[in-house]
N, C-alpha and C. Protein backbone atom coordinates (compact mmCIF):
# COMPACT_ATOMS: atom_id res chain seq x y z
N UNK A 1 77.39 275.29 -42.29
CA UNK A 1 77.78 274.63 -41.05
C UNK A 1 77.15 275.37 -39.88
N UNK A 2 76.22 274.71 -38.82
CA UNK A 2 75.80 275.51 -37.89
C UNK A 2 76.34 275.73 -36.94
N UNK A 3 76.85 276.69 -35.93
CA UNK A 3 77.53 277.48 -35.07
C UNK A 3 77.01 277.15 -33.84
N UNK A 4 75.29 276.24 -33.36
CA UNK A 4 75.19 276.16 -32.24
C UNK A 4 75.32 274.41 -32.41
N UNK A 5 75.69 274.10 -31.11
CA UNK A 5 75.30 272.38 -31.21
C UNK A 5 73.92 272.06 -31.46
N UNK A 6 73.77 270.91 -31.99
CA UNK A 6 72.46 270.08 -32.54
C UNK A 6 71.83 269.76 -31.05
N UNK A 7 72.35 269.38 -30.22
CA UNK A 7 72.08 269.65 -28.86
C UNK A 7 71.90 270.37 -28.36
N UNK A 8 72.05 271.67 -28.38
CA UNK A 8 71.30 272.87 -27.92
C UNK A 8 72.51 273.66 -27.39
N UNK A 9 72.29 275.02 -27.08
CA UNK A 9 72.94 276.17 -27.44
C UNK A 9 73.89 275.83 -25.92
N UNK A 10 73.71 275.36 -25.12
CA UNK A 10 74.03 275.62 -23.60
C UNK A 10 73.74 274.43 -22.46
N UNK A 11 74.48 274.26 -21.66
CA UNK A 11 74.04 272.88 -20.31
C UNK A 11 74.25 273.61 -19.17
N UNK A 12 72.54 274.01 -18.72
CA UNK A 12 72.73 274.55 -17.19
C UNK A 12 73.18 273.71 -16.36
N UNK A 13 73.97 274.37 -15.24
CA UNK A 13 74.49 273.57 -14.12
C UNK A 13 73.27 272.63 -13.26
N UNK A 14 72.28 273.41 -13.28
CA UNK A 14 71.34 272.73 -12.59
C UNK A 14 71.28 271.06 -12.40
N UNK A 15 71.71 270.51 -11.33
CA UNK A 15 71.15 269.39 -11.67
C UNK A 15 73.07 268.57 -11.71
N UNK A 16 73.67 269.45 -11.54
CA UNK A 16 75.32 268.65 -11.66
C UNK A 16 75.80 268.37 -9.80
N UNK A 17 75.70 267.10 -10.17
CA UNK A 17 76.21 266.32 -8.72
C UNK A 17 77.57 266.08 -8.08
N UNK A 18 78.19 265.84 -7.50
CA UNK A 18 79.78 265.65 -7.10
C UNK A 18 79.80 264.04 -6.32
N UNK A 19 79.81 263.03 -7.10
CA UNK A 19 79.64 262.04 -6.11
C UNK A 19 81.53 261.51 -5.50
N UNK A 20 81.38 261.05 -4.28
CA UNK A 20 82.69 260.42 -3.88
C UNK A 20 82.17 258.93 -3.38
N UNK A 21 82.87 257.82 -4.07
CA UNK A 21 83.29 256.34 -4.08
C UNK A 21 83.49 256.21 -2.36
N UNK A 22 82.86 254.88 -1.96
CA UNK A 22 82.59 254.82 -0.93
C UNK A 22 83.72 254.35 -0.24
N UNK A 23 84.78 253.56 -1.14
CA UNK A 23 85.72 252.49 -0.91
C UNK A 23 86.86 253.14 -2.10
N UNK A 24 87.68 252.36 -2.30
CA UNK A 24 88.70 252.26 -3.69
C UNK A 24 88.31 251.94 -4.63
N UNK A 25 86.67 251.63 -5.11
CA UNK A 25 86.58 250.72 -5.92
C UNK A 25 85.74 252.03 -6.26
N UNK A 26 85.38 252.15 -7.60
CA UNK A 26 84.60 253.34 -8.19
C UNK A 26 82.83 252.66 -8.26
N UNK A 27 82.40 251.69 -7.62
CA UNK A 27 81.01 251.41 -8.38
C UNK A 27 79.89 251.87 -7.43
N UNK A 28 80.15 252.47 -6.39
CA UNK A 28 78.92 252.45 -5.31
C UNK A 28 79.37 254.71 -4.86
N UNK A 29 78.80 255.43 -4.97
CA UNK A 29 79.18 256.87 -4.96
C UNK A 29 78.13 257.65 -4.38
N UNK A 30 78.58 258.47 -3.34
CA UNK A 30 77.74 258.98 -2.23
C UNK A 30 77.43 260.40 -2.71
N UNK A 31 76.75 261.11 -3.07
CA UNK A 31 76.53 262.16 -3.44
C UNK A 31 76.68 263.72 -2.39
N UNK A 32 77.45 264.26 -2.98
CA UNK A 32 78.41 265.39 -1.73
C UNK A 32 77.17 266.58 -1.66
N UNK A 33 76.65 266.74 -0.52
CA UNK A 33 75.33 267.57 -0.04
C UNK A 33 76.24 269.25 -0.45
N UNK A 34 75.52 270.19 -0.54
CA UNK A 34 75.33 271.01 -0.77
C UNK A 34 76.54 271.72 -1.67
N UNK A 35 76.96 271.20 -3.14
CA UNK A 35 78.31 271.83 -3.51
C UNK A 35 77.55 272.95 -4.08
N UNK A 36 78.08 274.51 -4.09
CA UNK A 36 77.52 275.58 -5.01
C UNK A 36 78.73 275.97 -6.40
N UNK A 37 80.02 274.95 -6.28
CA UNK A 37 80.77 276.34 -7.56
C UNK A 37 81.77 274.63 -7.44
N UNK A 38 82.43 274.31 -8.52
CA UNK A 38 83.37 273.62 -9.03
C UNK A 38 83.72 273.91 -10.41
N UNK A 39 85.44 273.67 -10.88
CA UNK A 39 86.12 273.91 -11.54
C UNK A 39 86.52 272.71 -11.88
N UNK A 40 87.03 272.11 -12.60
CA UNK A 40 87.77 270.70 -13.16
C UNK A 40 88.69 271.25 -14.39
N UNK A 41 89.90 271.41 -14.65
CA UNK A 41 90.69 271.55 -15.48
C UNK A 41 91.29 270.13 -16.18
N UNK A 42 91.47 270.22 -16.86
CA UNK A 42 92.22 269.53 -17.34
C UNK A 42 93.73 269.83 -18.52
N UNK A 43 94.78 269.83 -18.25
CA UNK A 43 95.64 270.30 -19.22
C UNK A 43 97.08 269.40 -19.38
N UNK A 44 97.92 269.65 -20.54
CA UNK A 44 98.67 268.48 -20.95
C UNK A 44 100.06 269.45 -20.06
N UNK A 45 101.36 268.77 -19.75
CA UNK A 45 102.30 269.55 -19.74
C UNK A 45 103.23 269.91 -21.36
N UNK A 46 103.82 270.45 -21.04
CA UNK A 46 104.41 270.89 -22.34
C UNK A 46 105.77 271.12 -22.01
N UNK A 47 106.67 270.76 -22.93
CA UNK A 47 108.21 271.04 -23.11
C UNK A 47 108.35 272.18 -24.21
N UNK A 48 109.25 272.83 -24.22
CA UNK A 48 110.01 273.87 -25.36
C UNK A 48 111.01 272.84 -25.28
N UNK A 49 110.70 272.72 -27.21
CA UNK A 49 111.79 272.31 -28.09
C UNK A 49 112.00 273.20 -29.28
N UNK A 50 112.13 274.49 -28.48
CA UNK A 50 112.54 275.52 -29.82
C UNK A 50 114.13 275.42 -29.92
N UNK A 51 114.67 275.48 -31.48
CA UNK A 51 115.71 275.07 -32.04
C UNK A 51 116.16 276.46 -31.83
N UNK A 52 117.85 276.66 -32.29
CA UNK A 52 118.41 277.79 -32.15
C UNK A 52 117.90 278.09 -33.58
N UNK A 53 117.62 277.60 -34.44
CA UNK A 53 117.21 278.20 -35.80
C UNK A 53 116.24 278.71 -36.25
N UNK A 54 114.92 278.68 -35.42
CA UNK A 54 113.80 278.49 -35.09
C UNK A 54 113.48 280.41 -34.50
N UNK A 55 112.34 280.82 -35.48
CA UNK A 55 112.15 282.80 -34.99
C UNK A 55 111.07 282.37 -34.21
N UNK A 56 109.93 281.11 -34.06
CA UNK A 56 108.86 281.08 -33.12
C UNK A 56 109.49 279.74 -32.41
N UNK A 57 108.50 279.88 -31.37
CA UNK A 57 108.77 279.22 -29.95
C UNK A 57 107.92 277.91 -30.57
N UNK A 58 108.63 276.71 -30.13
CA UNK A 58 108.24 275.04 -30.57
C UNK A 58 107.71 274.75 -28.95
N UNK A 59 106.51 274.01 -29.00
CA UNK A 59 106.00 273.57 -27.65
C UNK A 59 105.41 271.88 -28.43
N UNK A 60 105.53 270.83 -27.41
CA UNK A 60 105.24 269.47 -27.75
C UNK A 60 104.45 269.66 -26.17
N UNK A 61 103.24 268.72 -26.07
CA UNK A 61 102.75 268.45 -25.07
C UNK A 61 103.30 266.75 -24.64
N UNK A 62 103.51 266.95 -23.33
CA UNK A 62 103.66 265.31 -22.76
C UNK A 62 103.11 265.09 -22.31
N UNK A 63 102.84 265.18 -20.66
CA UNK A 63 101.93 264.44 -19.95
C UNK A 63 100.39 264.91 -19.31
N UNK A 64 99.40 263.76 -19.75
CA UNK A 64 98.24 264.85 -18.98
C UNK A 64 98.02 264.88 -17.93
N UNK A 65 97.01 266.00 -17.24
CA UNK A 65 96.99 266.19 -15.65
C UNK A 65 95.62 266.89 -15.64
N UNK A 66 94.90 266.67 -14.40
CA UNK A 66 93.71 266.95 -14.56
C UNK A 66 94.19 267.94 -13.29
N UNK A 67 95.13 268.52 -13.66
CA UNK A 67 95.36 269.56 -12.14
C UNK A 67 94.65 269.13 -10.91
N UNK A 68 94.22 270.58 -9.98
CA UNK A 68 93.69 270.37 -9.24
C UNK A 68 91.72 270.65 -9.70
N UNK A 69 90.86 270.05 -9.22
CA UNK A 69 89.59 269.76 -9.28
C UNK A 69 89.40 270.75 -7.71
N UNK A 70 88.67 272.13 -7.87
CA UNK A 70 88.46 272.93 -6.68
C UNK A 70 86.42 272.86 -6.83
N UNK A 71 85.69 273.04 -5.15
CA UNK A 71 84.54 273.28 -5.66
C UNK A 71 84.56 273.80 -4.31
N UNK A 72 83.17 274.25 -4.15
CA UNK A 72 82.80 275.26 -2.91
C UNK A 72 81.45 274.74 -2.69
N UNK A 73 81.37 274.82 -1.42
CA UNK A 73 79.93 273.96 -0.69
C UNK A 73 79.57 274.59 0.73
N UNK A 74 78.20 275.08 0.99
CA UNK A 74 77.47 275.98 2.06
C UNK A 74 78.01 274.66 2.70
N UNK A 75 78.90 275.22 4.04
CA UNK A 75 79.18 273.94 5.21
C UNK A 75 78.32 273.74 6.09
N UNK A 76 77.97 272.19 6.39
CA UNK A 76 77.29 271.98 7.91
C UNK A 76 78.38 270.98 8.14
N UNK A 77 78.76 271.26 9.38
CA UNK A 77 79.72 270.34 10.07
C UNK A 77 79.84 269.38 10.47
N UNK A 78 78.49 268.73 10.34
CA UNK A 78 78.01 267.57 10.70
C UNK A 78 77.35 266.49 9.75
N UNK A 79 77.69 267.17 8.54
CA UNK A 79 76.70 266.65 7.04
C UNK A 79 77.69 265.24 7.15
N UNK A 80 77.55 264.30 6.67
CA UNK A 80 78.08 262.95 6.85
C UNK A 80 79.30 262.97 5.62
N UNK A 81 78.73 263.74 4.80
CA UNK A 81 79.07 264.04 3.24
C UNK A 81 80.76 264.52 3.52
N UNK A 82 80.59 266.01 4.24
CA UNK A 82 81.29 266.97 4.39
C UNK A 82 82.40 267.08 5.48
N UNK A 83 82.57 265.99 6.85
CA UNK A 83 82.65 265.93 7.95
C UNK A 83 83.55 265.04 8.45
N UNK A 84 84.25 265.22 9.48
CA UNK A 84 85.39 264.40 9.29
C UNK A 84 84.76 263.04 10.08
N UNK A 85 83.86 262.16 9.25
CA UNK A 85 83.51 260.51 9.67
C UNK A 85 84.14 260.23 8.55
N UNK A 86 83.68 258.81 8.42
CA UNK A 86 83.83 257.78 7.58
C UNK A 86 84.32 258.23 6.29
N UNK A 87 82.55 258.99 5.86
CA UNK A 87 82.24 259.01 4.26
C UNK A 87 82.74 260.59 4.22
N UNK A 88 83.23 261.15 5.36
CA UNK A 88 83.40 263.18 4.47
C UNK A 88 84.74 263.27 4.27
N UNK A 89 84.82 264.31 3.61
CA UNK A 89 85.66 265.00 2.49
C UNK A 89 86.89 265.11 3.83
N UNK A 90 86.57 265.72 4.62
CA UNK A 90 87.68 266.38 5.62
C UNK A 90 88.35 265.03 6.17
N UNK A 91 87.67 263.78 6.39
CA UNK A 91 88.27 262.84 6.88
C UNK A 91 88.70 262.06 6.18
N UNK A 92 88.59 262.17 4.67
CA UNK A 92 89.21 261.66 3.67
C UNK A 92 90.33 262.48 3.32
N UNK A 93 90.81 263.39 3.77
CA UNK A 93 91.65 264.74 3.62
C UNK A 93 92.78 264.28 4.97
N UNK A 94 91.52 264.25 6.15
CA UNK A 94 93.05 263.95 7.19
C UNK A 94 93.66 262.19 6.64
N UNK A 95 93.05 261.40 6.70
CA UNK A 95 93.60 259.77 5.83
C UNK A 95 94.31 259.59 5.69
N UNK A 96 94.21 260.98 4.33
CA UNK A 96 95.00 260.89 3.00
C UNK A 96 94.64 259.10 2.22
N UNK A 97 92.62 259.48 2.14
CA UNK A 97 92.27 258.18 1.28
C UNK A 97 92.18 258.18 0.07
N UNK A 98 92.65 257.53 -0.60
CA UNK A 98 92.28 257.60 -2.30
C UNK A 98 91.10 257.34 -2.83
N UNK A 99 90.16 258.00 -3.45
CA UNK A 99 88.97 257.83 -4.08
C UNK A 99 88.76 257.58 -5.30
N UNK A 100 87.40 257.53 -5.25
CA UNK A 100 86.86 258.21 -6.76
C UNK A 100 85.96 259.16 -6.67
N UNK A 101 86.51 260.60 -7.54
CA UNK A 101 85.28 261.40 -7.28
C UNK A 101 84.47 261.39 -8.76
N UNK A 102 83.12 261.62 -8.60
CA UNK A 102 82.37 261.14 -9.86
C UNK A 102 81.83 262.93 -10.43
N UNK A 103 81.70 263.42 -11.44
CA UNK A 103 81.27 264.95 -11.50
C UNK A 103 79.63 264.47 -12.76
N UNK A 104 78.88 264.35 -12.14
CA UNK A 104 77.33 263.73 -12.67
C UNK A 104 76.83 265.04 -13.67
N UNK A 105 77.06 265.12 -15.09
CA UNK A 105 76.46 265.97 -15.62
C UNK A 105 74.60 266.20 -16.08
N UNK A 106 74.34 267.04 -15.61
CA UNK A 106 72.75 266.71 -16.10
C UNK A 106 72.17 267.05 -17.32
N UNK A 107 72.74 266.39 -18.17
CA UNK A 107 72.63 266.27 -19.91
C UNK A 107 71.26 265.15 -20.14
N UNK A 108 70.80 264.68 -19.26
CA UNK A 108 69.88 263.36 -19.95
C UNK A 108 70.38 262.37 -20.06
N UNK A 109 71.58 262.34 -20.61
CA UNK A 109 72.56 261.25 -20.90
C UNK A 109 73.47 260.24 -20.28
N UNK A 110 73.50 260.66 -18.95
CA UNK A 110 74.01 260.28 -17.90
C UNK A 110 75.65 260.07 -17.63
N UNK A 111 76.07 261.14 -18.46
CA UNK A 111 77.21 261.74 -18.57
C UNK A 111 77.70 261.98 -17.37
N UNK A 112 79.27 261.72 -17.33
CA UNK A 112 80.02 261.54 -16.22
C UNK A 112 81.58 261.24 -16.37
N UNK A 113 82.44 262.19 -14.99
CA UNK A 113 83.68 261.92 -15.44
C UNK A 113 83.76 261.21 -14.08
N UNK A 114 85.05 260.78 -14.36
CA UNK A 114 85.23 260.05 -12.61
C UNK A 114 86.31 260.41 -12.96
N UNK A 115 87.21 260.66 -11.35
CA UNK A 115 88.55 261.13 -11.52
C UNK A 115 89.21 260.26 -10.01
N UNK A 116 90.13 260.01 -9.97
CA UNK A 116 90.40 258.81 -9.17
C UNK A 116 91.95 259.98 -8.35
N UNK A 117 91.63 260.29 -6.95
CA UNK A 117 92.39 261.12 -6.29
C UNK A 117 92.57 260.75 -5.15
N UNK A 118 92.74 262.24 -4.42
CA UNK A 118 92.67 262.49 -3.01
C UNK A 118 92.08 263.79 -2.96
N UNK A 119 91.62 263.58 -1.82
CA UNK A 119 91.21 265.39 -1.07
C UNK A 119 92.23 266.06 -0.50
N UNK A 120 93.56 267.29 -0.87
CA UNK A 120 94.44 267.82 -0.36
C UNK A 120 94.27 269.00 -0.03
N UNK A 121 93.01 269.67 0.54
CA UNK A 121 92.63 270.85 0.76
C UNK A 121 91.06 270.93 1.41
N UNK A 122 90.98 271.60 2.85
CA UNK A 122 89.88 271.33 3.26
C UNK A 122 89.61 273.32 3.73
N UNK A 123 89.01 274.18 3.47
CA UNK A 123 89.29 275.54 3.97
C UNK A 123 87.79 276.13 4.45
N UNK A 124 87.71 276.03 5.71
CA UNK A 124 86.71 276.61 5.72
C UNK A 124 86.46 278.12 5.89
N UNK A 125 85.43 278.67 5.91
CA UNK A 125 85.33 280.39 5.34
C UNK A 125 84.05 280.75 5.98
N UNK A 126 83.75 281.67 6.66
CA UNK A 126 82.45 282.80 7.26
C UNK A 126 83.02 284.17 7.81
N UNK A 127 81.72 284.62 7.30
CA UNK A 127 81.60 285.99 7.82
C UNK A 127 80.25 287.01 8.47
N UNK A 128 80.33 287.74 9.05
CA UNK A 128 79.04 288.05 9.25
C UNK A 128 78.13 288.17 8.47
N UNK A 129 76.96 288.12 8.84
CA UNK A 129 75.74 287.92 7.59
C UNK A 129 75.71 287.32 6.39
N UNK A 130 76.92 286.56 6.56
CA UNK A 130 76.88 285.01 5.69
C UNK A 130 76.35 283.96 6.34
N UNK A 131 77.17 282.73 5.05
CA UNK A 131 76.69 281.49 5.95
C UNK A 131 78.06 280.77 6.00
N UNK A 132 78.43 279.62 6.42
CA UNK A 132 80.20 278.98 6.39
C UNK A 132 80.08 278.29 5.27
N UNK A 133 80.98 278.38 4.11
CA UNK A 133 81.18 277.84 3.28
C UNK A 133 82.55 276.84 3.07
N UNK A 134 82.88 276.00 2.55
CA UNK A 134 84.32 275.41 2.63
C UNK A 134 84.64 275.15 1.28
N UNK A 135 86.32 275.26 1.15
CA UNK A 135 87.13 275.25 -0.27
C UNK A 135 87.44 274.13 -0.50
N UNK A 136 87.02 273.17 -1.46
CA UNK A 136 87.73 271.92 -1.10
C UNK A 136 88.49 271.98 -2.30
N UNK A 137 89.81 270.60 -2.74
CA UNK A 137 90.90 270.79 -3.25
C UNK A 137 90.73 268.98 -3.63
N UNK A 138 90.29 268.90 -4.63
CA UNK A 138 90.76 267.40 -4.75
C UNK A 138 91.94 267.70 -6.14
N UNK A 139 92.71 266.26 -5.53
CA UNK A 139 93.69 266.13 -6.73
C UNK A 139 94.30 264.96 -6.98
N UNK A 140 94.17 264.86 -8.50
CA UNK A 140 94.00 263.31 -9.15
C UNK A 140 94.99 262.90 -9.05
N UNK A 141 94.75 261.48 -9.25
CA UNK A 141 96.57 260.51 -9.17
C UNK A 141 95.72 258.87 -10.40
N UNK A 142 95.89 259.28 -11.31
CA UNK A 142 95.98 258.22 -12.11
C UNK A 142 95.12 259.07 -13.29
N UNK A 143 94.96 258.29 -14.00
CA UNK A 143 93.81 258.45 -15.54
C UNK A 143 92.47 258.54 -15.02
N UNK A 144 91.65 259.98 -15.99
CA UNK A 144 90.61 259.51 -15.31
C UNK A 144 89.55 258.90 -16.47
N UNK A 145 88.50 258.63 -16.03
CA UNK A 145 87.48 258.47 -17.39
C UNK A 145 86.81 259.75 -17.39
N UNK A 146 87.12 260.20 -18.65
CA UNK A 146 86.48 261.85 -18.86
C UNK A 146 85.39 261.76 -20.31
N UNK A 147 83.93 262.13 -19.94
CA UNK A 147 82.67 261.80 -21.03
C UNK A 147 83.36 262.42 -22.36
């Protein structure tokens, strides 16, 4: 049995996009300018149903949750993407609009999750002899389609 995938050992980030849905509707997705670092979790909740009879701990999973979805992006304040107009993150944050955010893997394959949220976290960050970067915080509210 071989130990690496038939697909190859590894998928550089290179090339992974963050798109956000222009409207409510997931088919048209604007691609978010400069993200450098994102996280996407996904995990089930879990109950303890350990019995009094029971020497190890019983866990059942119930419901899933794609937690929170965090990524980090060099800020320009004015990027259309990033900015509190129409189409940015921050003005989809003050709203409180529901999206779709799309996470574009660059497999060849055209692999892709979409996760259907809000933006509840906008943080921006500098320091000297940096550049301004911002924390963003999306977090899902329904099922998503995950590749």
């Amino acid at each position: 049995m071989p130990t690496t995938s038939t697909l190859g050992p590894a998928l550089q980030t290179v090339g992974l996009t963050l798109g956000v849905s222009s409207t409510d509707s997931p088919a048209s997705f604007t691609t978010v300018a400069n993200v450098s670092e994102i996280s996407s979790p996904t995990m089930a909740e879990k109950v303890d149903v350990t019995n009094l009879g029971d020497t190890w701990r019983r866990r059942i999973p119930t419901l899933l949750d794609m937690g929170e979805v965090t990524l980090k992006l060099f800020w320009i304040p004015t990027d259309t993407t990033q900015a509190n107009s129409s189409a940015g993150l921050r003005y989809l944050m003050l709203q409180k609009s529901h999206r779709y955010f799309q996470l574009s893997y660059p497999d060849g394959l055209s692999s892709a999750d979409v996760i259907p949220g809000y933006v509840t976290g906008y943080k921006i960050s500098g320091k000297v002899g940096g550049v301004f970067e911002a924390e963003i915080t999306l977090s899902n509210s329904g099922a998503p389609t995950l590749v």
